[in-house]
Protein backbone atom coordinates (compact mmCIF):
# COMPACT_ATOMS: atom_id res chain seq x y z
CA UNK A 1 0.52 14.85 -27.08
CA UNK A 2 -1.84 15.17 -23.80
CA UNK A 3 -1.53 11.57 -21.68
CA UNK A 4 -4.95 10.05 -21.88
CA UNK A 5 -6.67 8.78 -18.88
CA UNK A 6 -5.58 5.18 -17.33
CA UNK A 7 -8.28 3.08 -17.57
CA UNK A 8 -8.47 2.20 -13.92
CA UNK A 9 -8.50 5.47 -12.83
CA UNK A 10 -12.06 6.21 -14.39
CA UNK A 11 -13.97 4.49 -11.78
CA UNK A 12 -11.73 6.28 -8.82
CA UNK A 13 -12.25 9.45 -10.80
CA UNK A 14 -15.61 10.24 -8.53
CA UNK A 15 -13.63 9.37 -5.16
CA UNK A 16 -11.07 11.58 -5.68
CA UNK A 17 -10.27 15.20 -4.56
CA UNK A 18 -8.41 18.00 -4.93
CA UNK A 19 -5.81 18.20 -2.59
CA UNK A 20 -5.98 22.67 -2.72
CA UNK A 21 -9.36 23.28 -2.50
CA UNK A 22 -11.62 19.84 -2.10
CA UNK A 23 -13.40 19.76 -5.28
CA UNK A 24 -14.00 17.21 -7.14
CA UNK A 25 -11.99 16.30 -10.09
CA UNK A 26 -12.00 15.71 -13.89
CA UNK A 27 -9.98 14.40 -16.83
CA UNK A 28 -8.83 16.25 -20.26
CA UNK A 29 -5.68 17.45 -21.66
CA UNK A 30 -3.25 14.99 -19.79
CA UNK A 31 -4.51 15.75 -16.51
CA UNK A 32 -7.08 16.00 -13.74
CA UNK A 33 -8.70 19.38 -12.97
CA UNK A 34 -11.04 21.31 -10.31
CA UNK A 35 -13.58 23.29 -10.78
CA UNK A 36 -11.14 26.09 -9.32
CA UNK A 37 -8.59 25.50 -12.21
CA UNK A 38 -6.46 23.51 -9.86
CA UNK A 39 -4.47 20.68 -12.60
CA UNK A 40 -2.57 17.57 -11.40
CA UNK A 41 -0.48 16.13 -14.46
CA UNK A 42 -1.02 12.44 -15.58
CA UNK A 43 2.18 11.11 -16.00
CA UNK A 44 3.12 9.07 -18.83
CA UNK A 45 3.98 6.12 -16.86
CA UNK A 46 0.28 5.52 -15.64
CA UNK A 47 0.20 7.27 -12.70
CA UNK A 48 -1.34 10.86 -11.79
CA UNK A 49 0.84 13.22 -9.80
CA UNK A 50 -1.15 14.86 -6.64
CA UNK A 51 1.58 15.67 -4.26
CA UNK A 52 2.14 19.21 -4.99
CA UNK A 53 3.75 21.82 -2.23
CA UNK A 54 6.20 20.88 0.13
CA UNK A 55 8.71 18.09 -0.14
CA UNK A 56 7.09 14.75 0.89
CA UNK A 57 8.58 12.02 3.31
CA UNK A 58 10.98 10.18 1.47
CA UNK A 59 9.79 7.03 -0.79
CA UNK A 60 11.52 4.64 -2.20
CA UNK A 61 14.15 6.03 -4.84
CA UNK A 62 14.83 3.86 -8.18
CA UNK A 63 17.13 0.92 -6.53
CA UNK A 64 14.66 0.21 -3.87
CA UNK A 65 11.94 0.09 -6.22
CA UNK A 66 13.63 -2.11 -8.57
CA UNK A 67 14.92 -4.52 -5.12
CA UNK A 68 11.26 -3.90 -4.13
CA UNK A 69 9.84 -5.30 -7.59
CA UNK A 70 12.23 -8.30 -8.15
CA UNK A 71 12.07 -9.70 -4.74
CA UNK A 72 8.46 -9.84 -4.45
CA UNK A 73 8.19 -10.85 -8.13
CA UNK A 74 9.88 -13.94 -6.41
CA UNK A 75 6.88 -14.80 -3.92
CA UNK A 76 8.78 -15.13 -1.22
CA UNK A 77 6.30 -13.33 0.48
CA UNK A 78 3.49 -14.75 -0.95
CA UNK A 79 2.08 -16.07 1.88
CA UNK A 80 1.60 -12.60 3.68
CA UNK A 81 -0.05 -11.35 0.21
CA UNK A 82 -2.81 -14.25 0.62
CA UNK A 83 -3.25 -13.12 4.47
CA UNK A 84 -4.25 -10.14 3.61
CA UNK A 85 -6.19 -10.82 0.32
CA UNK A 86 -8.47 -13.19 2.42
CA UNK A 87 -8.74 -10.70 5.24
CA UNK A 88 -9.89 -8.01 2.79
CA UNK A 89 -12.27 -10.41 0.74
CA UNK A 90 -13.86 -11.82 4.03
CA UNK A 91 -14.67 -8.34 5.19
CA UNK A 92 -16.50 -7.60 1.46
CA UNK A 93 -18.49 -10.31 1.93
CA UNK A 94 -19.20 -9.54 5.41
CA UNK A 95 -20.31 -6.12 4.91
CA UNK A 96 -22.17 -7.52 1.99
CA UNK A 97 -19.96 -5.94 -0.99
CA UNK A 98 -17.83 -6.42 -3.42
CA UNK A 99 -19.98 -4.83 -6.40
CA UNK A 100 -22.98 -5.92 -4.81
CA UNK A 101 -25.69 -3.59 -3.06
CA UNK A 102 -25.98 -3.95 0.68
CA UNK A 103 -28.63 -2.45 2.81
CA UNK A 104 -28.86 1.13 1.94
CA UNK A 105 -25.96 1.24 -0.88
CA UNK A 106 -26.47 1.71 -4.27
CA UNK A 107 -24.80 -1.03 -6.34
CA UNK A 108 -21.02 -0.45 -7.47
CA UNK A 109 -18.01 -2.16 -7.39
CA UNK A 110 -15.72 -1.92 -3.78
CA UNK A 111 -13.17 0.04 -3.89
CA UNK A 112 -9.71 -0.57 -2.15
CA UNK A 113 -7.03 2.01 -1.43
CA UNK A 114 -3.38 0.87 -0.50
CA UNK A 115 -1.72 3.46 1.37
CA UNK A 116 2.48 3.54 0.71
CA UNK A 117 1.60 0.86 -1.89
CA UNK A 118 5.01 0.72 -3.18
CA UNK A 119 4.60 -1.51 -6.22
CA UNK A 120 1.06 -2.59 -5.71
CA UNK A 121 1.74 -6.15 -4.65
CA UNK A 122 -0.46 -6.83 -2.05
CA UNK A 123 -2.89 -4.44 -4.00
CA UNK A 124 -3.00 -6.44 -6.67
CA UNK A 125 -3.62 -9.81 -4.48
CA UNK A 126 -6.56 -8.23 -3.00
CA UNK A 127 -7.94 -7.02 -6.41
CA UNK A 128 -7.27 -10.90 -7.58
CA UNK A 129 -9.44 -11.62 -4.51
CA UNK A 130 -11.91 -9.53 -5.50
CA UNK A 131 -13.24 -9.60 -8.77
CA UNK A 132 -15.55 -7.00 -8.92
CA UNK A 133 -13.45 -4.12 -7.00
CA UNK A 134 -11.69 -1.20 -8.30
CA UNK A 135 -8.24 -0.06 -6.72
CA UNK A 136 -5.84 2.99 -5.66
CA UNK A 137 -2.75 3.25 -4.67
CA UNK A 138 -0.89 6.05 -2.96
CA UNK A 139 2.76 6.45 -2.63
CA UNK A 140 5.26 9.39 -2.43
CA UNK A 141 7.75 7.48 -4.59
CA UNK A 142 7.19 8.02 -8.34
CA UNK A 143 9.77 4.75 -8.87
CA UNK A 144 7.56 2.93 -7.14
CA UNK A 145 4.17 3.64 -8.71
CA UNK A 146 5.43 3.30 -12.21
CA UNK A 147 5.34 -0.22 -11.36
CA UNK A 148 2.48 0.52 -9.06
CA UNK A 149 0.28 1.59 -12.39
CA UNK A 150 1.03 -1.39 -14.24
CA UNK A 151 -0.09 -4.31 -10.79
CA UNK A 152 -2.92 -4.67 -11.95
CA UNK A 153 -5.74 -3.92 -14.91
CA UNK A 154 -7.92 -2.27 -12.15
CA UNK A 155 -5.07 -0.68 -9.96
CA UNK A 156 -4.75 3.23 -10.28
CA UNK A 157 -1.75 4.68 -8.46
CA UNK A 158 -1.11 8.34 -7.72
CA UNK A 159 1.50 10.03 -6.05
CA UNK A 160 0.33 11.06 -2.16
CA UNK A 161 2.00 11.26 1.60
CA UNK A 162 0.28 9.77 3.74
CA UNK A 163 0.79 12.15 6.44
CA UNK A 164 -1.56 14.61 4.68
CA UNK A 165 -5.38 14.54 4.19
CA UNK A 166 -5.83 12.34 1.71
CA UNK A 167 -7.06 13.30 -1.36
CA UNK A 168 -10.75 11.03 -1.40
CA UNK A 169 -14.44 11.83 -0.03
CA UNK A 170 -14.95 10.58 3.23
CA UNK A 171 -16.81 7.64 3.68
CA UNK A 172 -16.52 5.95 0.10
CA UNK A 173 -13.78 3.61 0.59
CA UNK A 174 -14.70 -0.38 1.74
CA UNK A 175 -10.88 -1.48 2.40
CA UNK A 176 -7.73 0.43 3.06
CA UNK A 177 -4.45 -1.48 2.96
CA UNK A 178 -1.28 -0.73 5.35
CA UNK A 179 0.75 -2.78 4.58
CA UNK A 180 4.45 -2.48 6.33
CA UNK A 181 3.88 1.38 5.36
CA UNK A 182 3.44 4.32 8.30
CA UNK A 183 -0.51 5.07 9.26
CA UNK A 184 -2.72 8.17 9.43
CA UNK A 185 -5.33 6.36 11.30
CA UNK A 186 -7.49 10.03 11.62
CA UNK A 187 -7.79 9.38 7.59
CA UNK A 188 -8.40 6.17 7.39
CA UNK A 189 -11.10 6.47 9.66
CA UNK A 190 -12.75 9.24 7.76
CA UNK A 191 -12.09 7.76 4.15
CA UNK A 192 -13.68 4.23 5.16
CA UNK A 193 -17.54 3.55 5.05
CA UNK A 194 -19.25 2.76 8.59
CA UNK A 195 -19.11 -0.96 7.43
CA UNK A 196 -15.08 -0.56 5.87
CA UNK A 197 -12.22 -2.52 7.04
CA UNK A 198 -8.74 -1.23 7.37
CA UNK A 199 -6.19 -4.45 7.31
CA UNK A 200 -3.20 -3.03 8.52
CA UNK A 201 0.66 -5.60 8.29
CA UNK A 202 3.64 -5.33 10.36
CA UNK A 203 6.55 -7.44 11.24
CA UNK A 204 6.15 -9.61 14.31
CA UNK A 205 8.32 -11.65 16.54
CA UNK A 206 11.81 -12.73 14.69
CA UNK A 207 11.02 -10.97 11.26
CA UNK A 208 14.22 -11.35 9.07
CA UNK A 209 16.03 -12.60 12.25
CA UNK A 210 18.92 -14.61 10.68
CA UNK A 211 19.05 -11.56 8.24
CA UNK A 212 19.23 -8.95 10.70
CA UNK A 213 21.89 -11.38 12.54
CA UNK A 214 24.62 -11.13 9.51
CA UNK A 215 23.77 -7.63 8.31
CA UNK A 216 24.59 -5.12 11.10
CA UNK A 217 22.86 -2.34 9.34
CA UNK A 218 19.51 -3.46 9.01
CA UNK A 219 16.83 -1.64 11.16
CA UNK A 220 15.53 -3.22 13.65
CA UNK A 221 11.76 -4.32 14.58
CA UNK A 222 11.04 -1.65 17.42
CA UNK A 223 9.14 -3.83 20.75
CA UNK A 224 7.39 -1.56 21.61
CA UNK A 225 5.37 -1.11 18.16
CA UNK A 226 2.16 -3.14 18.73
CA UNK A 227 2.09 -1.40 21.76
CA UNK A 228 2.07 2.28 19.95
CA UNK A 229 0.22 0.92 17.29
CA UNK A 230 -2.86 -0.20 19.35
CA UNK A 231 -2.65 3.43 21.07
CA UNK A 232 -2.80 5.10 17.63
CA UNK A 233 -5.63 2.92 16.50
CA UNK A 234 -7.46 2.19 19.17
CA UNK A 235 -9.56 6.20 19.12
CA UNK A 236 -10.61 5.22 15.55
CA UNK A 237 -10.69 1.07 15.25
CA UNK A 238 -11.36 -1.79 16.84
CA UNK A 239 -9.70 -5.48 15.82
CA UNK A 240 -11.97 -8.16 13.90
CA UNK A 241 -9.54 -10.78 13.07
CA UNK A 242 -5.65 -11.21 13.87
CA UNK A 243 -3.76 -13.58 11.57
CA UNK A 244 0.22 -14.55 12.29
CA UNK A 245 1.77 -15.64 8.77
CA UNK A 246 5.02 -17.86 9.94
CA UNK A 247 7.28 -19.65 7.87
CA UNK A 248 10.90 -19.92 6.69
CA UNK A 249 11.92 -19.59 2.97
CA UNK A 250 14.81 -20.15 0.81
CA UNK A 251 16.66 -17.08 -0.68
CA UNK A 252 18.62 -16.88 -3.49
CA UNK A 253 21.84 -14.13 -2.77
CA UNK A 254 20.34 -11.61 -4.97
CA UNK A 255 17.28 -12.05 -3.34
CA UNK A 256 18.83 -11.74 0.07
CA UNK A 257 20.31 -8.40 -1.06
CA UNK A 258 17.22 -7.35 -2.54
CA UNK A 259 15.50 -7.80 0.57
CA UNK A 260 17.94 -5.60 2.81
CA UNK A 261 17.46 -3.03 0.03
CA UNK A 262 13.68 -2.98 -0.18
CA UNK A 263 13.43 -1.72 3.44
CA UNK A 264 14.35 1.22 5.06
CA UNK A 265 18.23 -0.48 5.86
CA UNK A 266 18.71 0.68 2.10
CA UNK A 267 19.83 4.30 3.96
CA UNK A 268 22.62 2.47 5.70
CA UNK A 269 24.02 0.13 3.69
CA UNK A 270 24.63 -0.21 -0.56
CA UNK A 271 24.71 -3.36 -2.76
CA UNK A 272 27.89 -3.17 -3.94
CA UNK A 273 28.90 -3.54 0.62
CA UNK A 274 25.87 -6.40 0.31
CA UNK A 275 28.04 -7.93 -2.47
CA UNK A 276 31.42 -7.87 -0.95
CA UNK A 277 30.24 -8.54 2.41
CA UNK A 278 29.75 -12.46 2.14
CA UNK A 279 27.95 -14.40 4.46
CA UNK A 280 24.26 -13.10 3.59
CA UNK A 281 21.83 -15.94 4.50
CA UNK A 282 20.27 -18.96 2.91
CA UNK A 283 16.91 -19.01 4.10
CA UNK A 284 15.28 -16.49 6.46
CA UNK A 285 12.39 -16.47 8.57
CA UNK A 286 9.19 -14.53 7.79
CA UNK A 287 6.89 -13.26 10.65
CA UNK A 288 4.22 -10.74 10.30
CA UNK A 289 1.00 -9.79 12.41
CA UNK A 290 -1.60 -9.02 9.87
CA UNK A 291 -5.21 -7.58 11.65
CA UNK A 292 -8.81 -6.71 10.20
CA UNK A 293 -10.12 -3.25 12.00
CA UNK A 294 -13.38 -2.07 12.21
CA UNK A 295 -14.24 1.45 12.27
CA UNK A 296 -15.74 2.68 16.15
């Protein structure tokens, strides 16, 4: 029996492309189709698949999901999923948004696009923030978006790298959403309106420090990122608004393994060495840089 057609992903349905040929697309039979016969398979989980080709950059596989859900099911990082709710909704309202028709812009709701959404968390926070907008999320990891699908009644997810032209008309989206995920900023740039924000999150300062301090294989946070990430940006975007989320929380010991195993360390270390290690921390210290760009 043919998957019908998510309910969220109706209203994205008109954004969306085909990644082949750059037609638009269309729903029947358990999938979305071009004009040109191209067909992208809606998955049964909620999600629709439009990575085709060549193997994508790795996602998260089924354990990191699953660390990835539970932990932030937790709210531990709550705080960082408010930071960037409230700088998406305050650009809306600047640009005059949020379902509402500005100056020149026929009335519809905003749409937001998380790219490397993982499990639409902070997707779902901005959608809470904004009543009237409509979602996407893109990830390479089909673990991940089957969560993803479910984040939220107006979250669609579908299965894209972001290293590849996305697969939306340019100049339709109002927010994009990078949150700890890697950036195409030539694609953000061209998927955004002229009045869009991109809100992009990355650890800052002592991020996980005590956790990095016991667990040898965690990655590190690279110093010299904000400095690359300003030269990648700065061609496309300029910064609105900066906002430093700070704070210390408690962690239970799953938690604390679910963490390491959320995050790229998951390559270099498994649960059952988390386990049997010992000595995993108590409380850790959360530190991220979360900014508001505008397009040039």
């Amino acid at each position: 029996m043919p998957v019908p057609l998510p309910a969220a992903l109706d209203p994205i349905l008109p954004l969306l492309r085909c990644p082949s040929c750059g037609e638009g697309l269309s729903a029947g039979d358990g999938a979305l189709r071009c004009p040109r016969r191209h067909s992208f398979d809606l998955a049964r989980h909620g999600y629709v698949g439009l990575l085709t080709g060549a193997r994508a950059t790795s996602g998260d596989d089924g354990p990191m999901a699953r660390a990835r859900r539970d932990f932030l099911a937790a709210g531990r990082y709550a705080p960082v999923r408010d930071a960037v709710a409230e700088l998406a909704a305050e650009a809306e309202l600047s640009a005059g948004s949020g379902g509402a028709a500005g100056p020149g812009r026929a009335a519809r709701p905003a749409t937001v696009v998380d790219v490397g959404c993982g499990t639409g968390y902070y997707l779902a926070g901005v959608l809470d923030a904004l009543p009237g907008a409509v979602g996407l999320g893109l990830d390479t990891s089909a673990h991940a978006l089957r969560v993803a699908a479910k984040a939220h009644a107006r979250a669609a997810a579908a299965t894209w790298d972001v290293f590849r032209p996305f697969p939306i008309a340019s100049g339709q989206v109002d927010v994009v959403l990078d949150v700890f995920a890697p950036r195409n900023p030539a694609e953000f740039h061209r998927v955004l309106r002229p009045d869009g924000v991109l809100v992009v999150v990355r650890p800052y300062g002592g991020h996980l420090a005590e956790l990095r301090s016991q667990v040898t294989q965690m990655v590190t946070v690279d110093p010299d990122k904000e400095r690359r990430l300003h030269q990648a940006l700065d061609p496309y975007f300029e910064a609105a608004r900066a906002v430093e989320v700070e704070y210390t929380t408690p962690l239970t010991r799953q938690e604390a393994v679910d963490l390491v195993l959320m995050t790229p360390s998951a390559r270099h270390v498994t649960e059952a060495e988390l386990a049997d290690g010992g000595g995993l921390p108590e409380q850790v210290t959360v530190s991220v840089l979360a900014t508001a760009y505008r397009r040039r």
